[in-house]
Each structure stands twice: as C-alpha cells, then as structure tokens.
Protein backbone atom coordinates (compact mmCIF):
# COMPACT_ATOMS: atom_id res chain seq x y z
CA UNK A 1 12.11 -39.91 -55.10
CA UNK A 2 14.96 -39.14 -53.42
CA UNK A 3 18.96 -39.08 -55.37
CA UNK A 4 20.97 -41.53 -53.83
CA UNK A 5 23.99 -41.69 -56.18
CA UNK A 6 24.88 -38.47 -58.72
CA UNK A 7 28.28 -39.34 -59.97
CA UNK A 8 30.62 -39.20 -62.96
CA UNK A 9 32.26 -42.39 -64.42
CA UNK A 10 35.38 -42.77 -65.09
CA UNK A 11 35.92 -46.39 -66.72
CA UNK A 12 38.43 -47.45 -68.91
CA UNK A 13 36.52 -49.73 -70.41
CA UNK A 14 35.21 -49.08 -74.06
CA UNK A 15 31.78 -50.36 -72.93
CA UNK A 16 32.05 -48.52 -69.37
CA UNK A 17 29.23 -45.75 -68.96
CA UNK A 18 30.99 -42.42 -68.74
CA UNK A 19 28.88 -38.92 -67.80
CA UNK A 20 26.64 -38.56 -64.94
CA UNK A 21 24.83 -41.52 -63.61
CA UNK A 22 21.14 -40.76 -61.29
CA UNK A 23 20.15 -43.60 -58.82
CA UNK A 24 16.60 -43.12 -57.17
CA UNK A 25 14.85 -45.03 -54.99
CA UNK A 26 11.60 -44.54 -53.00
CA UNK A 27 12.24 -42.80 -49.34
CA UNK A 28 9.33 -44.63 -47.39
CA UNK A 29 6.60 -46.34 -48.02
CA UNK A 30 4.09 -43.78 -49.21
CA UNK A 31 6.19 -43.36 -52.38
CA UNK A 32 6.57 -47.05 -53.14
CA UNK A 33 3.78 -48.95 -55.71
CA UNK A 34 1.54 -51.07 -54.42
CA UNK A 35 4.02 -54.25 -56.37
CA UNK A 36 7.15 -52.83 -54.56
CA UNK A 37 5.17 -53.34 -51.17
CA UNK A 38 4.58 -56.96 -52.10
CA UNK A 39 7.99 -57.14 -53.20
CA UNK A 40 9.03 -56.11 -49.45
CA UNK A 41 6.40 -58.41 -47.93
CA UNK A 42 7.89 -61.80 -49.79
CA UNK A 43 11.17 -61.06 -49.05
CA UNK A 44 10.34 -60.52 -45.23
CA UNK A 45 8.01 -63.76 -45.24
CA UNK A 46 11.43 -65.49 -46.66
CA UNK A 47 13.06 -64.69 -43.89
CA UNK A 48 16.15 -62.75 -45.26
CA UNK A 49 18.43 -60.78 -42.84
CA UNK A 50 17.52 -57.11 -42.69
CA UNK A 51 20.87 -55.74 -44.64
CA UNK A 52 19.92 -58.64 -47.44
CA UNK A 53 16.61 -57.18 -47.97
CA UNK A 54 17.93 -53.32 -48.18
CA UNK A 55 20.46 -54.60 -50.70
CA UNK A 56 17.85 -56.35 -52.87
CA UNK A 57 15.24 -53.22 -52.22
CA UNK A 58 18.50 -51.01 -53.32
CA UNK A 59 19.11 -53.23 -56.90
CA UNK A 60 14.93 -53.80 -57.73
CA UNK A 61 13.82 -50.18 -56.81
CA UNK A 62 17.19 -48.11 -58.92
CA UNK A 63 16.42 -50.80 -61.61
CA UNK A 64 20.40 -51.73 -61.63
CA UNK A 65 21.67 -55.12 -62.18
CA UNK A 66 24.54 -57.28 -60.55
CA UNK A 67 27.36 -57.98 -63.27
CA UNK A 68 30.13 -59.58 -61.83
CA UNK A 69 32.76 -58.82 -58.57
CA UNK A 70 36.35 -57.99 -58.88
CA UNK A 71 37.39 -58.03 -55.82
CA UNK A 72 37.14 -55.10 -53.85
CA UNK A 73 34.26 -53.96 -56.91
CA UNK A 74 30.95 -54.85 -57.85
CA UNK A 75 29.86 -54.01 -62.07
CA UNK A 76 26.39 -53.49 -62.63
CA UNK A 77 24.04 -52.10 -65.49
CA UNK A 78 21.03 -50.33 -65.26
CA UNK A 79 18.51 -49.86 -67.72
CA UNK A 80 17.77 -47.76 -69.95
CA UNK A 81 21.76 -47.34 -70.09
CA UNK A 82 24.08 -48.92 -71.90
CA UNK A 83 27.08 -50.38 -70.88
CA UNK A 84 28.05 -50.93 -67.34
CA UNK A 85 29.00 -49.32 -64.01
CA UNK A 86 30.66 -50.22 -60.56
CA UNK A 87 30.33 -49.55 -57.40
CA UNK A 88 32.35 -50.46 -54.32
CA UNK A 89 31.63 -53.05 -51.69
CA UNK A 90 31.45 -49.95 -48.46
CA UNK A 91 29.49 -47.90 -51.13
CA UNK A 92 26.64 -50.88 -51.93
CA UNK A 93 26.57 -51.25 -48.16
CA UNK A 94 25.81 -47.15 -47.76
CA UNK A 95 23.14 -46.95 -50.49
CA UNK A 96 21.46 -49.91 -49.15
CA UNK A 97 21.24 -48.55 -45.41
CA UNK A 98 19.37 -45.77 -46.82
CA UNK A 99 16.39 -48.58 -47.28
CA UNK A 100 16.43 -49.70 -43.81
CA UNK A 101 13.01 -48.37 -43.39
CA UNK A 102 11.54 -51.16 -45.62
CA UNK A 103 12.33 -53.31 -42.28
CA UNK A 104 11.67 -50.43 -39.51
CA UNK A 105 9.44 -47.62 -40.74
CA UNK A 106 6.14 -48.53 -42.20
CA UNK A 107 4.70 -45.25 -41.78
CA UNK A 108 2.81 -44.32 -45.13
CA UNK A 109 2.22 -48.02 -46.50
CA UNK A 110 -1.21 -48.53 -48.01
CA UNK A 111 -2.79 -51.51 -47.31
CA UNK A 112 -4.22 -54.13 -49.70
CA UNK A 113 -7.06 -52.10 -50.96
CA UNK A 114 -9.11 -55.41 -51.81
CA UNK A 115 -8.99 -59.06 -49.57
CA UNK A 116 -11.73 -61.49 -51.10
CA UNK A 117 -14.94 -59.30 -51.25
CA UNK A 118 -13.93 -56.85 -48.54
CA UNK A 119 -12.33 -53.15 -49.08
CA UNK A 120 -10.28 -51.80 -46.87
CA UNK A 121 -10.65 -48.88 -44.78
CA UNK A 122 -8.72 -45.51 -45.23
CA UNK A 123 -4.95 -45.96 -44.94
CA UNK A 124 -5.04 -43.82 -42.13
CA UNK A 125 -8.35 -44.62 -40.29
CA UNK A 126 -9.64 -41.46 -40.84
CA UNK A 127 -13.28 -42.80 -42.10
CA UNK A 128 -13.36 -45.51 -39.12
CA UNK A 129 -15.52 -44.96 -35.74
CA UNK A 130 -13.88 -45.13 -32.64
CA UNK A 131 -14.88 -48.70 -31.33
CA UNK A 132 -13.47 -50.08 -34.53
CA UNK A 133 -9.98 -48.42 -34.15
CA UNK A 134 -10.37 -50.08 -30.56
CA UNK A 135 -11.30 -53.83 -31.60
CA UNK A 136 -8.07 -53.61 -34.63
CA UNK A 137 -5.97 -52.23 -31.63
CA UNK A 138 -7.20 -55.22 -29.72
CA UNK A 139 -7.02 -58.01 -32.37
CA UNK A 140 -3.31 -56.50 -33.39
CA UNK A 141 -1.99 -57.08 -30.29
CA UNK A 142 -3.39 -60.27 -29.50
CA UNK A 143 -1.91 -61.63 -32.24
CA UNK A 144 1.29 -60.18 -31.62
CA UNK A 145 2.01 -61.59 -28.30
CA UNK A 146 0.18 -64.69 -29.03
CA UNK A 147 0.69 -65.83 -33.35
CA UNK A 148 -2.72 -66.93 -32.73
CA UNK A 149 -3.90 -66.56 -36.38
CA UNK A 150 -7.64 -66.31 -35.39
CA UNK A 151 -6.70 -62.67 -33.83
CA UNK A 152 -5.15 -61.83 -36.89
CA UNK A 153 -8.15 -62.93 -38.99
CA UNK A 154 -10.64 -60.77 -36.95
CA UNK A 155 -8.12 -57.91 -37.32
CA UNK A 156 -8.27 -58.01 -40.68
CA UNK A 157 -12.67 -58.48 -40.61
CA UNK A 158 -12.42 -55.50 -38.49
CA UNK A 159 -10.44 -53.57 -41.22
CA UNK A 160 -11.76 -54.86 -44.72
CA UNK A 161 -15.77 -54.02 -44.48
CA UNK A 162 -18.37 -54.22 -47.04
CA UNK A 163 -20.46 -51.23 -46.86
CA UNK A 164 -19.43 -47.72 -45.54
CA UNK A 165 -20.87 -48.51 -41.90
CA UNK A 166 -19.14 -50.72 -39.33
CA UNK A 167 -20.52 -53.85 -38.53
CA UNK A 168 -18.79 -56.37 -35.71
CA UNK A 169 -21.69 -58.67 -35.76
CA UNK A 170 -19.78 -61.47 -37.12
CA UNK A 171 -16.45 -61.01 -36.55
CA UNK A 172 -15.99 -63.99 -34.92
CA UNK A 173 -17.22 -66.14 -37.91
CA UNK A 174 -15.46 -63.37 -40.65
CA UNK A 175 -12.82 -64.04 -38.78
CA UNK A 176 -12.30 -67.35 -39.00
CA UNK A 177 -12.90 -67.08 -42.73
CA UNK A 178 -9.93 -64.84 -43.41
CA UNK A 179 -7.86 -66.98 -41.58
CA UNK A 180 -8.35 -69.80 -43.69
CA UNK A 181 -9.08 -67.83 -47.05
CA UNK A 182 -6.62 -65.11 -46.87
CA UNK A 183 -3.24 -65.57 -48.37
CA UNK A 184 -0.26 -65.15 -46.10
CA UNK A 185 1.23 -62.20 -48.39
CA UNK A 186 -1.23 -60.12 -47.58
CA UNK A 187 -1.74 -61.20 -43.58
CA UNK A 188 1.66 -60.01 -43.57
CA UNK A 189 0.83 -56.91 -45.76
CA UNK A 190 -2.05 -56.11 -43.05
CA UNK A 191 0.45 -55.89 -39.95
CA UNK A 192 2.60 -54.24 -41.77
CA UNK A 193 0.10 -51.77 -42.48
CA UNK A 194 -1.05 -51.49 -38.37
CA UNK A 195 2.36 -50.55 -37.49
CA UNK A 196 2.88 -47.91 -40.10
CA UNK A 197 -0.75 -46.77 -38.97
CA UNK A 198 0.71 -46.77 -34.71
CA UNK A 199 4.24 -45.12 -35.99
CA UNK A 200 2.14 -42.40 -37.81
CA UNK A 201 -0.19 -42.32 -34.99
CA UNK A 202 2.93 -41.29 -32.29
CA UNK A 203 3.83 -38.46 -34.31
CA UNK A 204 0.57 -36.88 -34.74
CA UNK A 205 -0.40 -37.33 -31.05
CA UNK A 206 2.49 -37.91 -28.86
CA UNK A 207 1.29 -37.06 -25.42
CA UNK A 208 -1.36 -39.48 -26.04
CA UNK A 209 1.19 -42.01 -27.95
CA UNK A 210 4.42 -41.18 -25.53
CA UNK A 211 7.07 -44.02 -26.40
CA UNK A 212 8.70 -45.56 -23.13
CA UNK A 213 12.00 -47.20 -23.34
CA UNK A 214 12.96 -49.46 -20.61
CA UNK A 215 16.24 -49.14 -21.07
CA UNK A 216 17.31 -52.86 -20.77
CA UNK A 217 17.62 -54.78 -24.16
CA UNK A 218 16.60 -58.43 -22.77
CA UNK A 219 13.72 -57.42 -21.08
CA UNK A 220 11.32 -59.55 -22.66
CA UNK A 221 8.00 -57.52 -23.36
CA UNK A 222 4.84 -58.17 -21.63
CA UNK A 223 0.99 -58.03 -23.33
CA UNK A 224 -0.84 -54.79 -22.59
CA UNK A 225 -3.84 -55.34 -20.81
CA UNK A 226 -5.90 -54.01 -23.27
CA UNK A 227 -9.46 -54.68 -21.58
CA UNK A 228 -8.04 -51.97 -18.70
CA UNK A 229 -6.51 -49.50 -21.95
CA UNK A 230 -9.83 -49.17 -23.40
CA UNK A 231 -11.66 -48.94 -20.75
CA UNK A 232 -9.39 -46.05 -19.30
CA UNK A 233 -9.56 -44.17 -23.22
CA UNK A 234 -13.40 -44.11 -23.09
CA UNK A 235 -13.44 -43.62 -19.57
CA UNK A 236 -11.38 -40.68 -20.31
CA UNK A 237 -13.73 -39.21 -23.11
CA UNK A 238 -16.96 -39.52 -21.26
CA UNK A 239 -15.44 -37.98 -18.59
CA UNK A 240 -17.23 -41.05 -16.30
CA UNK A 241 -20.92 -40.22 -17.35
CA UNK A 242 -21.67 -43.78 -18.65
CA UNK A 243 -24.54 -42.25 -20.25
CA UNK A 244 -21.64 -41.11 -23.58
CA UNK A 245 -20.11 -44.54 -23.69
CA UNK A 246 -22.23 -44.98 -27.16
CA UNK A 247 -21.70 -41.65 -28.53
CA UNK A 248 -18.09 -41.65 -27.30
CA UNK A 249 -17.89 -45.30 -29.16
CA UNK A 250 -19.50 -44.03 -32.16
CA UNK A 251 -17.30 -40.82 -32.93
CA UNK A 252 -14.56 -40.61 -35.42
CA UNK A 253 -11.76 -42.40 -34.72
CA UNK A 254 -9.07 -39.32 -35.35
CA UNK A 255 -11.70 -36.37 -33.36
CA UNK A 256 -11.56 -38.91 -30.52
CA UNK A 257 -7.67 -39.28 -30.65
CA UNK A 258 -7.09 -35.25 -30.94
CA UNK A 259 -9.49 -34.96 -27.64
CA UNK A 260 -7.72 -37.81 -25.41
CA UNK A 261 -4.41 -36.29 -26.94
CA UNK A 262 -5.27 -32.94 -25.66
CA UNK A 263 -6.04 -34.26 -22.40
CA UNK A 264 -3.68 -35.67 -21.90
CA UNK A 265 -1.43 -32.85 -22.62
CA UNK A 266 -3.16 -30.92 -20.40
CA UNK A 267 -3.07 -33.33 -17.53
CA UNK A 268 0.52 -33.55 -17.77
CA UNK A 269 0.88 -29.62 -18.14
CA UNK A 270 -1.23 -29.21 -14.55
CA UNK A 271 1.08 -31.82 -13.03
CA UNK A 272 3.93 -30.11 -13.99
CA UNK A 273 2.53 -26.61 -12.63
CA UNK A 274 2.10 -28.76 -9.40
CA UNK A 275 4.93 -29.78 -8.90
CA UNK A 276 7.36 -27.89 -7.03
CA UNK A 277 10.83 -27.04 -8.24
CA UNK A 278 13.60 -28.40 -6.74
C-alpha cells in the first residue's frame, strides 16, 4: 500500500479531526482484492470518464467519504475516525491521478479464478503450452478489432479449462456457450486481464515485445495479421525443420517466449555489428 496523504489537521471546528491523518490506496492491480477489481470493471462497463473513475477508486479504496463542498473545499470522513476532514479541489484532483492505472495499467490483475465450471489458468500463463498462448493471442485480437463476441467467448474457452491439460477440441462450441452464459462483468474482467498479461509480457521480453509508436495520433490502427505472426514465431523456434512444429507447439508458453526473445535480441545485435557506422 502505498501513503498518499500524511498530513496534520488544523480545523477549527470542535468536531474537525486534528493529528496526523494516513490515506492508502492500492498502487496497481496486484495489490487490489479480487471485489476492488470488480469494483473497477462496473464502473468502466458504466462508461464513466477516466478522471471520474480515479476519483471514485480514490474515495472507495482510502475508505473516506464525501461530506459537503464549500467552495473552493471538499469535507470528508473516513472511518474508523471520528469527525471530519477536508481536502482541496487541486488536491482531490492530485490524489486521484495517482489511480490512473485502474484505466491504463492492468499489469498484475488476476483474473476471475472461476467462470461457470471452468478455472482459469495462471495469472501469468506460466502453466499454459505454447499453442494455447497463441489461440488467446488470436481470439484477443479478433475481438478487439472486430466486438465480435464469439472471439471473445473462445478467448475465454481457451483460458478457463477443466483439467490441467489443454484441450481446443471444442472451442468453437465452448465458445459459443460463454458467450451466451458468461456475464458481461467478467467478459470485461477477462480483457482486462489479457492486457495486463501483454503489458507484463513487454517488460519481461522487450526485444521480442518492442512497442512501435507511429507517431501520428489519428492514425486509425489496423488488425495484425495474426495467421502470418504465428506462423513467423514457430517458424522462428523450429528454426524451419517442420518436423518441431508439435514439440515447438507443445512447450511452455514462457521457455518459448525467453527463446524467441533471445533471438531476437541476437538478430538485432548481428545487424547492428553489420552495419557500418556512419
């Protein structure tokens, strides 16, 4: 928990709280409970601006309460204290932008451990094989570029499993019965959780990850092709001996990562030593 507010009071007021007042709040989403990721979730399905969901993060997470305004002041309680305190518009608006990353960094957010009959897989995708990290990859951005709820509902069949060994056989049909079964909190909850698991992803293997910025703020984005991305990763782990494809599709999802990371890496390190200076 990190200290967002250590201050002394000093109101006037015979019920005003006077000594030194802590406000905490969670930093990112692997300190936040499993309710206070919900919480998040229904306010983004309402449709709230950002700043109005930091400011209502800011209030439910330091357990403080809106009093009143006076002009230039809001008066709030918290509990477990008595009587009140106040805080100034510009400061409400500082605390709050320190929860901005309930809207932009999902990194560390734990998924819905349970949809229907189906557990989820690790957090992280550390227990998943490499073909299923592959077909979520797939399914998440098919959905993203086309809202197509189908793509979202084999997403989440390809992450919620019921035995320890992957099985795509039906995830057409499991598919289609998320979809229509699976509550829109938690469809929300599961994309959430695939772009805290790509953020994390680009910091623990950036050559493989590397974020490219265009540069021009209306470009409007196109869809990957992601038949020619896969191809190219497991063309770049078998090293084009077709004869691995199965083995390559069958290793962990993070070894396979940490070896296209490296060669990538090293592929950019030889083209570097190639290339003359100017």
């Amino acid at each position: 928990m990190r200290l967002f507010k250590k201050f002394r009071t000093n109101s006037y007021h015979p019920l005003g709280v006077r000594g030194t007042l802590n406000l905490t709040a969670p930093r990112n989403y692997s300190e936040m409970s499993d309710k206070q990721i919900r919480y998040v979730a229904r306010l983004q399905r309402s449709g709230q601006p950002e700043e109005t969901i930091w400011t209502k993060c800011l209030i439910r997470f330091t357990g403080i309460k809106p009093l009143m305004q006076v002009g230039n002041t809001y008066f709030f309680v918290k509990k477990k204290w008595k009587g009140f305190f106040s805080l100034t518009i510009e400061e409400v608006a500082y605390f709050s932008k320190k929860m901005d990353f309930v809207t932009k960094h999902y990194s560390g957010i734990r998924p819905v451990q349970k949809i229907l009959t189906y557990r989820a897989c690790d957090e992280l995708l550390r227990d998943t094989i490499f073909s299923q990290y592959l077909e979520a990859e797939n399914y998440y951005q098919a959905y993203l570029f086309t809202q197509d709820e189908l793509h979202l509902g084999k997403l989440i069949a390809t992450l919620y499993q019921t035995g320890k060994k992957y099985d795509n056989t039906f995830t057409e049909k499991r598919g289609r019965f998320f979809t229509q079964l699976t509550s829109e909190l938690k469809k929300l909850i599961t994309i959430m959780w695939m772009m805290g698991v790509k953020e994390y992803f680009s910091h623990q293997w950036p050559d493989l990850f590397e974020r490219t910025e265009s540069g021009i703020d209306d470009e409007e984005p196109t869809a990957p092709d992601m038949y020619a991305i896969i191809q190219n990763q497991v063309r770049l782990l078998t090293e084009g001996d077709i004869t691995k494809r199965d083995q390559v599709l069958k290793s962990n999802t993070w070894d396979a990562l940490e070896e296209m990371n490296a060669k990538v890496r090293e592929a950019k390190e030889m083209k570097k030593m190639q290339t003359p200076n100017p």
